[in-house]
PDB file of N, CA and C in Angstrom:
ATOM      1  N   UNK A   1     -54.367 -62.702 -13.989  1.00  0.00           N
ATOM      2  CA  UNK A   1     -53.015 -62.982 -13.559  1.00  0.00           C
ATOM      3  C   UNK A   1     -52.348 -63.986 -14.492  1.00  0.00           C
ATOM      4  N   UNK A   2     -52.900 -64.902 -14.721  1.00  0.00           N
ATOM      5  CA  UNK A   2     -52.486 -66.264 -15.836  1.00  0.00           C
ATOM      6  C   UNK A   2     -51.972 -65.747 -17.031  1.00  0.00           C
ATOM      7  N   UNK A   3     -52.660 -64.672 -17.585  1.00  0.00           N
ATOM      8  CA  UNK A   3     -52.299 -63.930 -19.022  1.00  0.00           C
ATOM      9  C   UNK A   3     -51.344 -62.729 -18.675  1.00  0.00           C
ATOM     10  N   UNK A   4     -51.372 -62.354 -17.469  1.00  0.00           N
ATOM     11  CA  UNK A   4     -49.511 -61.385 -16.986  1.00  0.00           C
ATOM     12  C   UNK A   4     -48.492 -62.405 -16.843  1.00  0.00           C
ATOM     13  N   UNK A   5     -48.652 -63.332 -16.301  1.00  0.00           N
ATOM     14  CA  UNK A   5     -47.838 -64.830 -16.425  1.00  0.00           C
ATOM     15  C   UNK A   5     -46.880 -64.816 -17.455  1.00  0.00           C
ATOM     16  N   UNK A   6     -48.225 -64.944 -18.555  1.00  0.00           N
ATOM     17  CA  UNK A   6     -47.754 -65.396 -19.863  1.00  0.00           C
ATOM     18  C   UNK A   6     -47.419 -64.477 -21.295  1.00  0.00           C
ATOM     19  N   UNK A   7     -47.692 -63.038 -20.496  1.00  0.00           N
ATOM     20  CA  UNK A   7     -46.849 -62.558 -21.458  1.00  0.00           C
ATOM     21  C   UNK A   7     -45.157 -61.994 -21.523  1.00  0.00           C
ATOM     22  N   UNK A   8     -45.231 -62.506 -22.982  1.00  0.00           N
ATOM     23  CA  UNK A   8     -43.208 -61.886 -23.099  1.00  0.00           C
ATOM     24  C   UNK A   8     -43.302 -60.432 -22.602  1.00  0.00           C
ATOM     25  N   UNK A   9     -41.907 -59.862 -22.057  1.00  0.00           N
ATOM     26  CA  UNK A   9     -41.576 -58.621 -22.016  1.00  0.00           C
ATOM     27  C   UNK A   9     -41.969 -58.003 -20.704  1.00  0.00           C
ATOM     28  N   UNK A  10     -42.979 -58.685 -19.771  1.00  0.00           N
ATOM     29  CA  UNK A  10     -43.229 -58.360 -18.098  1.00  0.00           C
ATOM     30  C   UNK A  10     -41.730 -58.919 -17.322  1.00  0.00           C
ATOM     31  N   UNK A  11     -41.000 -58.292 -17.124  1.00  0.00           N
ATOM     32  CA  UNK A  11     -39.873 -58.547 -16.033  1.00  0.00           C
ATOM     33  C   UNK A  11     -40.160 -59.352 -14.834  1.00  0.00           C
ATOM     34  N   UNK A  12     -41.112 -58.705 -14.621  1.00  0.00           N
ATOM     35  CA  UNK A  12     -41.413 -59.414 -13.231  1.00  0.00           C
ATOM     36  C   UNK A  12     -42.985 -58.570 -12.620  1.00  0.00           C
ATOM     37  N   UNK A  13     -43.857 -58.869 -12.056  1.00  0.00           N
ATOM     38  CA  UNK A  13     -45.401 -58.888 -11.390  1.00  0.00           C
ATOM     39  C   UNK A  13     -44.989 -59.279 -10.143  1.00  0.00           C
ATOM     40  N   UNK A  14     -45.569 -57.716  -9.756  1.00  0.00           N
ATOM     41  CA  UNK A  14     -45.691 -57.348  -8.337  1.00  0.00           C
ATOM     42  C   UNK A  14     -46.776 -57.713  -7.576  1.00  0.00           C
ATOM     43  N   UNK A  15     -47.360 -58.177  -6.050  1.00  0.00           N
ATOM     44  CA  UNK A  15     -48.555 -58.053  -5.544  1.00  0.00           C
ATOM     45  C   UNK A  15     -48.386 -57.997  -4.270  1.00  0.00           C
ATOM     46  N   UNK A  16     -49.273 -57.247  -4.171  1.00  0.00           N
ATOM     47  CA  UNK A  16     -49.886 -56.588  -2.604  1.00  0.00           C
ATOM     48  C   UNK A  16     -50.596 -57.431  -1.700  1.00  0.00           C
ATOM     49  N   UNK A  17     -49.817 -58.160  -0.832  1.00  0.00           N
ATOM     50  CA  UNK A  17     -50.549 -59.139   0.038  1.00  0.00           C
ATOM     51  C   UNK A  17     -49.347 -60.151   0.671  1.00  0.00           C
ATOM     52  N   UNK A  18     -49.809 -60.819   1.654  1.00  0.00           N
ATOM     53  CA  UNK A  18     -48.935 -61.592   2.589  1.00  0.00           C
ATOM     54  C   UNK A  18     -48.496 -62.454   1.684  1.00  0.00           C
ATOM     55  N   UNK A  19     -47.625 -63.325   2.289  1.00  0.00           N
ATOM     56  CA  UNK A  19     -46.689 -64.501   1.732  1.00  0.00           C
ATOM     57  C   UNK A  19     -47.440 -65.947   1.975  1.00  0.00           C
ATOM     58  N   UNK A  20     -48.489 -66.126   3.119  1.00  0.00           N
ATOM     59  CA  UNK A  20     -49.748 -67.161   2.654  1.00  0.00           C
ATOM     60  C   UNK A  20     -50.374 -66.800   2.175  1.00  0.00           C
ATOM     61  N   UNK A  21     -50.875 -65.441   1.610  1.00  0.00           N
ATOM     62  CA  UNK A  21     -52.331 -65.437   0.762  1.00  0.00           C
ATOM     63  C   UNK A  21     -51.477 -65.867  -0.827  1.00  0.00           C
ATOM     64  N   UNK A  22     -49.864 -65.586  -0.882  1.00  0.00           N
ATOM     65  CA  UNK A  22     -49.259 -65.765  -2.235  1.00  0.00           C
ATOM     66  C   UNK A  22     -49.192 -67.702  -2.326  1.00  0.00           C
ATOM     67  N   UNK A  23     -49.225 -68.398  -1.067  1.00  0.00           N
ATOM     68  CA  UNK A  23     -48.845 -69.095  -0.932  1.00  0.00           C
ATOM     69  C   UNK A  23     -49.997 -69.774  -1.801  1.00  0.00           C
ATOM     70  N   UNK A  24     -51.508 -69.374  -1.062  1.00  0.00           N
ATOM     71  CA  UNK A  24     -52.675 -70.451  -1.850  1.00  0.00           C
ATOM     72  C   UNK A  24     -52.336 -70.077  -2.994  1.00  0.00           C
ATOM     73  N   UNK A  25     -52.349 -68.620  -3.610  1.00  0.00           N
ATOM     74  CA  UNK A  25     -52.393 -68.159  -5.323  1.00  0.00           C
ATOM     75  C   UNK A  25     -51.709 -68.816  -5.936  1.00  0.00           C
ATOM     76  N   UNK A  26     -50.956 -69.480  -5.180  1.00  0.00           N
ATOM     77  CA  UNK A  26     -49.718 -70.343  -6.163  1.00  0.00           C
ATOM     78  C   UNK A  26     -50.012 -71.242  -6.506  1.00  0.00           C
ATOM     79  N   UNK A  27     -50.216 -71.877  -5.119  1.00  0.00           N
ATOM     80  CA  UNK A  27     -50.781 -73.324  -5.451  1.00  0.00           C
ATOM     81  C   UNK A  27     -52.241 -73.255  -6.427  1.00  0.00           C
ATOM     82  N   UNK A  28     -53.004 -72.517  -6.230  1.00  0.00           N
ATOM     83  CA  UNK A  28     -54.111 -72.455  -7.615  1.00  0.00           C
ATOM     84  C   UNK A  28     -53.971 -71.876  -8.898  1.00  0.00           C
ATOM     85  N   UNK A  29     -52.782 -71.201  -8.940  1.00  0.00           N
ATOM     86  CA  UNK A  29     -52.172 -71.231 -10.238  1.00  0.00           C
ATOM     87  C   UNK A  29     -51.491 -72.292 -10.704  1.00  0.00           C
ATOM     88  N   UNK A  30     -50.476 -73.489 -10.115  1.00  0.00           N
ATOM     89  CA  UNK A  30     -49.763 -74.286 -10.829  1.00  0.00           C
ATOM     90  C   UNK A  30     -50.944 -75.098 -11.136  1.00  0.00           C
ATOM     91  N   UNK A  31     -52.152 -75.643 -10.111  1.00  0.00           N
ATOM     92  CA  UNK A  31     -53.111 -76.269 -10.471  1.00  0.00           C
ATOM     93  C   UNK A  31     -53.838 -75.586 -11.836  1.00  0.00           C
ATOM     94  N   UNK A  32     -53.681 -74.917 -11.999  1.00  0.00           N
ATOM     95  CA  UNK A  32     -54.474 -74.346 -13.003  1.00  0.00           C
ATOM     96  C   UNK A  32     -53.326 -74.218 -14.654  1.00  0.00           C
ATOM     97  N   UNK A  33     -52.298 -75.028 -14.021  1.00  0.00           N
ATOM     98  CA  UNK A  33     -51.092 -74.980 -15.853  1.00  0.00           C
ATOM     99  C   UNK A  33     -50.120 -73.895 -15.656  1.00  0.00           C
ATOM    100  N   UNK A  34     -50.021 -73.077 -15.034  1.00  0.00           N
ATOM    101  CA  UNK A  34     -49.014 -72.084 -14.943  1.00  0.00           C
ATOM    102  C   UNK A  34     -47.957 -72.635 -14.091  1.00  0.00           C
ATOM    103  N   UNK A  35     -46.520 -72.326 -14.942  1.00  0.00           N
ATOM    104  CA  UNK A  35     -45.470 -73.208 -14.874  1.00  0.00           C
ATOM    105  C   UNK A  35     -44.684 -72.296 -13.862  1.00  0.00           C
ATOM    106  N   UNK A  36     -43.351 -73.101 -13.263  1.00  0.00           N
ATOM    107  CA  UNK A  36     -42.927 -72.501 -11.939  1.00  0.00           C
ATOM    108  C   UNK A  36     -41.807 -71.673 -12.572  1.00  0.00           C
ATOM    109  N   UNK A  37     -41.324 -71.149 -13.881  1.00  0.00           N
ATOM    110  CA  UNK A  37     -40.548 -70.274 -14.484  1.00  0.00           C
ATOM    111  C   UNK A  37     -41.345 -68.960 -14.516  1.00  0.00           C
ATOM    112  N   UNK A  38     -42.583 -69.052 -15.139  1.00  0.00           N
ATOM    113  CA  UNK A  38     -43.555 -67.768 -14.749  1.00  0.00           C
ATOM    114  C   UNK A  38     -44.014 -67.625 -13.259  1.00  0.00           C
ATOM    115  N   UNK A  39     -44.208 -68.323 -12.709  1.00  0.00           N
ATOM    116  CA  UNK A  39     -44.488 -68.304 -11.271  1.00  0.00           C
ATOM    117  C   UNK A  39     -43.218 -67.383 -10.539  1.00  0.00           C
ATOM    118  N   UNK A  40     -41.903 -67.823 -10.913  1.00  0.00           N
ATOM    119  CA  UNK A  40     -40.886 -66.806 -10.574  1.00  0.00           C
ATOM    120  C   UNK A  40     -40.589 -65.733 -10.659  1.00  0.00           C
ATOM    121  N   UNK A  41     -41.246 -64.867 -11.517  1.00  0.00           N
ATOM    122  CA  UNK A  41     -41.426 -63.875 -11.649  1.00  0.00           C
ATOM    123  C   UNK A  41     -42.332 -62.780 -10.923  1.00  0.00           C
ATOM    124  N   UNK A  42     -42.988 -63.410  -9.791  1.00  0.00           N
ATOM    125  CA  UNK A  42     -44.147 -62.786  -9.154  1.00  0.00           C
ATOM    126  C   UNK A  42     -43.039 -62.183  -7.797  1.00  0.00           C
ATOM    127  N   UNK A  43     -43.167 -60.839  -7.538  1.00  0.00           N
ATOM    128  CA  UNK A  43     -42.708 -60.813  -5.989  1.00  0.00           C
ATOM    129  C   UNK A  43     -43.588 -60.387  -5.392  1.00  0.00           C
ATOM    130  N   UNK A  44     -44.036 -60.775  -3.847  1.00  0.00           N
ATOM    131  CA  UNK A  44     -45.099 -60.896  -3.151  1.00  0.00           C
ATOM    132  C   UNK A  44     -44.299 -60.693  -1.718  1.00  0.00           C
ATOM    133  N   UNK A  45     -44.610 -59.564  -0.817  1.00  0.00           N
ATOM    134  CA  UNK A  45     -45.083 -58.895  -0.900  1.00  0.00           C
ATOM    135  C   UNK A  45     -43.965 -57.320  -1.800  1.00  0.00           C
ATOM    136  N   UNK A  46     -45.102 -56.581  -2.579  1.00  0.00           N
ATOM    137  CA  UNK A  46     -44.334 -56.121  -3.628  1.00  0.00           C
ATOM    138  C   UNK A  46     -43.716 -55.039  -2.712  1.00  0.00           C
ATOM    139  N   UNK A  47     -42.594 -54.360  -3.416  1.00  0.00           N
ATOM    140  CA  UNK A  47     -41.812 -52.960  -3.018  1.00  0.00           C
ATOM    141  C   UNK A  47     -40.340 -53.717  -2.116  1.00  0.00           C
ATOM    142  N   UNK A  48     -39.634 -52.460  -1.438  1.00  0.00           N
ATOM    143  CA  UNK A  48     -38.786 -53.112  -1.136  1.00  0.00           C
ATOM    144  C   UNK A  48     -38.544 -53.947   0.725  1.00  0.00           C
ATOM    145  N   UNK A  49     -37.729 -54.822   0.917  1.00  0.00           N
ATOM    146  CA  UNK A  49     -37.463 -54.823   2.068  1.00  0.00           C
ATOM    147  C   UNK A  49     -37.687 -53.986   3.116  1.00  0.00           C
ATOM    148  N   UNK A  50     -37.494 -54.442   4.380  1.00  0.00           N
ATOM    149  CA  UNK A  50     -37.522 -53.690   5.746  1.00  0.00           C
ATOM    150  C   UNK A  50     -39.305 -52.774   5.942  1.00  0.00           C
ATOM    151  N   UNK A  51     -39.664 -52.906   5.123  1.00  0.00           N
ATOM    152  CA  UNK A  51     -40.755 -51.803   4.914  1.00  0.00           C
ATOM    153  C   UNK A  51     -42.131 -52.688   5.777  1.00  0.00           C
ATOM    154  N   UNK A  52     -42.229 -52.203   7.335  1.00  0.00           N
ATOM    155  CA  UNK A  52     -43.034 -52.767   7.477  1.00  0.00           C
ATOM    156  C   UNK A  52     -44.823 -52.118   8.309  1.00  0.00           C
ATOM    157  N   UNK A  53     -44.476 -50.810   7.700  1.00  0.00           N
ATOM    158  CA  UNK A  53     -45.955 -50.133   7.433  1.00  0.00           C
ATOM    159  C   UNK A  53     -46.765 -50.639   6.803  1.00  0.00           C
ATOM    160  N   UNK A  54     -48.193 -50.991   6.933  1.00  0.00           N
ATOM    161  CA  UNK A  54     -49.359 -51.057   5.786  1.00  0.00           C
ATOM    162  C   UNK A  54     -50.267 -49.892   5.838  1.00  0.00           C
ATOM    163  N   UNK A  55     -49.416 -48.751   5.774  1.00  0.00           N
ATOM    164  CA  UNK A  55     -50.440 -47.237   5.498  1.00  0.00           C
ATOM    165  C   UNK A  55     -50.311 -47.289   3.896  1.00  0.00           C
ATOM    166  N   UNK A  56     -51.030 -46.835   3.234  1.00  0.00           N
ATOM    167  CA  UNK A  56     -51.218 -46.676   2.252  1.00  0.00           C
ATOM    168  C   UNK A  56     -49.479 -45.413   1.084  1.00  0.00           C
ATOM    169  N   UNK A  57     -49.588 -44.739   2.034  1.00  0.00           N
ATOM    170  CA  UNK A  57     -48.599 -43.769   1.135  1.00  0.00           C
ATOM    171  C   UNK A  57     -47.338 -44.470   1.639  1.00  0.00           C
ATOM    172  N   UNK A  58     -46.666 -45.613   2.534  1.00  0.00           N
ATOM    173  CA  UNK A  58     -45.437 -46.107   2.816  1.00  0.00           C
ATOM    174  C   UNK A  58     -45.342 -47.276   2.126  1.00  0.00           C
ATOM    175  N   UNK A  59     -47.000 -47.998   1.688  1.00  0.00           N
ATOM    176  CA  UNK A  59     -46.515 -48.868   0.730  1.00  0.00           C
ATOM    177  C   UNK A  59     -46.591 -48.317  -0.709  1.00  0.00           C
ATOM    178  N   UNK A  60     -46.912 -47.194  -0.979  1.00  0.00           N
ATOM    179  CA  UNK A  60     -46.759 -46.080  -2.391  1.00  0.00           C
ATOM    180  C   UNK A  60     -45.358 -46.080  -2.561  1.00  0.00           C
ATOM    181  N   UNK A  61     -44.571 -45.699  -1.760  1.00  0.00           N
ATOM    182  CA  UNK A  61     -43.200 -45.089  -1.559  1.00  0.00           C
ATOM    183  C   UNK A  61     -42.547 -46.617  -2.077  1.00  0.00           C
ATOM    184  N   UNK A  62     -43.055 -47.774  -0.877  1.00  0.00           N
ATOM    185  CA  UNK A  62     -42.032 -48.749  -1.184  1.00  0.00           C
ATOM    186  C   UNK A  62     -41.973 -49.140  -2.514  1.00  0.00           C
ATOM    187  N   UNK A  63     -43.151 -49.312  -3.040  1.00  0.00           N
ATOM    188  CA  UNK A  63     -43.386 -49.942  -4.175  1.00  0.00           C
ATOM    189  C   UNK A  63     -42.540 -49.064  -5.375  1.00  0.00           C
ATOM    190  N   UNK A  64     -42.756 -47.779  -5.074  1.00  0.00           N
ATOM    191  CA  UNK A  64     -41.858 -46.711  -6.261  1.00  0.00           C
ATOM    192  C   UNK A  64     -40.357 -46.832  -6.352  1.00  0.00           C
ATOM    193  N   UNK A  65     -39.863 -47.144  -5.216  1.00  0.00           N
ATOM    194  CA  UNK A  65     -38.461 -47.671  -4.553  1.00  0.00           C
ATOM    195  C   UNK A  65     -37.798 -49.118  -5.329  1.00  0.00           C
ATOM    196  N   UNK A  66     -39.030 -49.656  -5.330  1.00  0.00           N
ATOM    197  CA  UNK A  66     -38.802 -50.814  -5.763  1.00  0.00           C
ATOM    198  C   UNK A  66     -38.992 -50.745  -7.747  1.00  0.00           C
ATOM    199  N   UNK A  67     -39.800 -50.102  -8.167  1.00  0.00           N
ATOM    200  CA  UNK A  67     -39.227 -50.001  -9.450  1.00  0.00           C
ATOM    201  C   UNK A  67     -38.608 -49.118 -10.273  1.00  0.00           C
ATOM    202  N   UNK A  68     -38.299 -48.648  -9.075  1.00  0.00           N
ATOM    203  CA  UNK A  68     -36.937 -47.622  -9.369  1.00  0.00           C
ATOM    204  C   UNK A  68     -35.359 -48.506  -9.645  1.00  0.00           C
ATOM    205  N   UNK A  69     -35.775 -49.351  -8.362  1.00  0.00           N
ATOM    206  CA  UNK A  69     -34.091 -50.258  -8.593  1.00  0.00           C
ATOM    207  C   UNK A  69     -34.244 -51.356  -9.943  1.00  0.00           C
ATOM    208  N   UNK A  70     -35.785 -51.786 -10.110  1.00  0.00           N
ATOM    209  CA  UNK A  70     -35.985 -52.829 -11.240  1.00  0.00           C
ATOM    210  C   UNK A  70     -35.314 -51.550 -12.436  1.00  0.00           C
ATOM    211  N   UNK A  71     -35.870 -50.668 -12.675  1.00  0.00           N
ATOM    212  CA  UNK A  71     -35.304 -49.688 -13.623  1.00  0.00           C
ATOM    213  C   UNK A  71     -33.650 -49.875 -14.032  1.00  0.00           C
ATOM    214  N   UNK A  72     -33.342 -49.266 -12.800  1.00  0.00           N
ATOM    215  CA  UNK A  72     -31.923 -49.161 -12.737  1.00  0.00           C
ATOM    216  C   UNK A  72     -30.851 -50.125 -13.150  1.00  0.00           C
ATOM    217  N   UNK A  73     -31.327 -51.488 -12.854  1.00  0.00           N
ATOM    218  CA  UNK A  73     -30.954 -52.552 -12.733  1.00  0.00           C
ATOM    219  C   UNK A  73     -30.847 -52.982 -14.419  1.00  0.00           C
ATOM    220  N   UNK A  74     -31.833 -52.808 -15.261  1.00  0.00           N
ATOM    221  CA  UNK A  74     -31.786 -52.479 -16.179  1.00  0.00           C
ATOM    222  C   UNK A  74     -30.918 -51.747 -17.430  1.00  0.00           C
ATOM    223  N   UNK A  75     -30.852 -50.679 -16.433  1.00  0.00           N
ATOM    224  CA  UNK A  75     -29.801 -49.460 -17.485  1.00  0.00           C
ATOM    225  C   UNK A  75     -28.466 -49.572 -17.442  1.00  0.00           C
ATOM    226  N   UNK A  76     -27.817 -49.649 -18.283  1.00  0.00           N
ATOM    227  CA  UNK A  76     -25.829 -49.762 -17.835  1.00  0.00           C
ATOM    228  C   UNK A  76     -25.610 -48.185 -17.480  1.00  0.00           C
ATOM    229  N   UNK A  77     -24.526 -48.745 -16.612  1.00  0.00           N
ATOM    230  CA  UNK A  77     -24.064 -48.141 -15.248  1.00  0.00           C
ATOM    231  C   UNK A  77     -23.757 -46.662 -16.333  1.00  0.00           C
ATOM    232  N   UNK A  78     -24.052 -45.620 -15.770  1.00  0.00           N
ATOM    233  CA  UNK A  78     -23.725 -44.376 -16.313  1.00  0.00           C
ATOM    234  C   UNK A  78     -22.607 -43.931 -16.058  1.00  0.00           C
ATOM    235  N   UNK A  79     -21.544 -43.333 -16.746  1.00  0.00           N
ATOM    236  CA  UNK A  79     -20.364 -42.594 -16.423  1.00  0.00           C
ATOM    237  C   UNK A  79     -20.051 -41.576 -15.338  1.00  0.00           C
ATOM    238  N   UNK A  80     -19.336 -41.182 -15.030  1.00  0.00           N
ATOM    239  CA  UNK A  80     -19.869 -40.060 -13.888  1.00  0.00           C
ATOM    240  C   UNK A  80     -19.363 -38.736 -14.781  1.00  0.00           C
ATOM    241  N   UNK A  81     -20.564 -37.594 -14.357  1.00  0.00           N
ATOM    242  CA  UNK A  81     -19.962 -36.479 -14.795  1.00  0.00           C
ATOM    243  C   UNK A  81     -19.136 -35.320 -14.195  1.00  0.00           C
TER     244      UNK A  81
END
């Protein structure tokens, strides 16, 4: 995780898990030198909002949902045809 942190060109690192299990990871990452600008980049729990299944194919979906809009978000706005 420390070396996804720290490399250029990751937008942002996704993870699969509650908002206290992100909570210790954090805290044993800043203890460990990883700064709170890379730390910002982590979203926890990954995919999008409202989504509150933990079956396996609804957090597939969310998560695809979710870098679908990181995508998008990305690309300038297309013209309409």
């Amino acid at each position: 995780m420390r070396a996804r942190l720290r490399t250029p060109g990751l937008g942002s690192i996704g993870l699969i898990g509650s908002r206290s299990k992100w909570a210790r990871f954090r805290s044993q990452l800043l203890a460990a030198g990883v700064g709170e600008e890379d730390l910002a980049r982590v979203s926890t729990p990954i995919g999008i909002e409202g989504i509150r299944s933990k079956e396996p194919a609804a957090i597939a979906v969310s998560v695809a949902a979710r870098v679908l809009q990181l995508v998008e978000a990305q690309v300038p706005e297309q013209s309409a045809r």
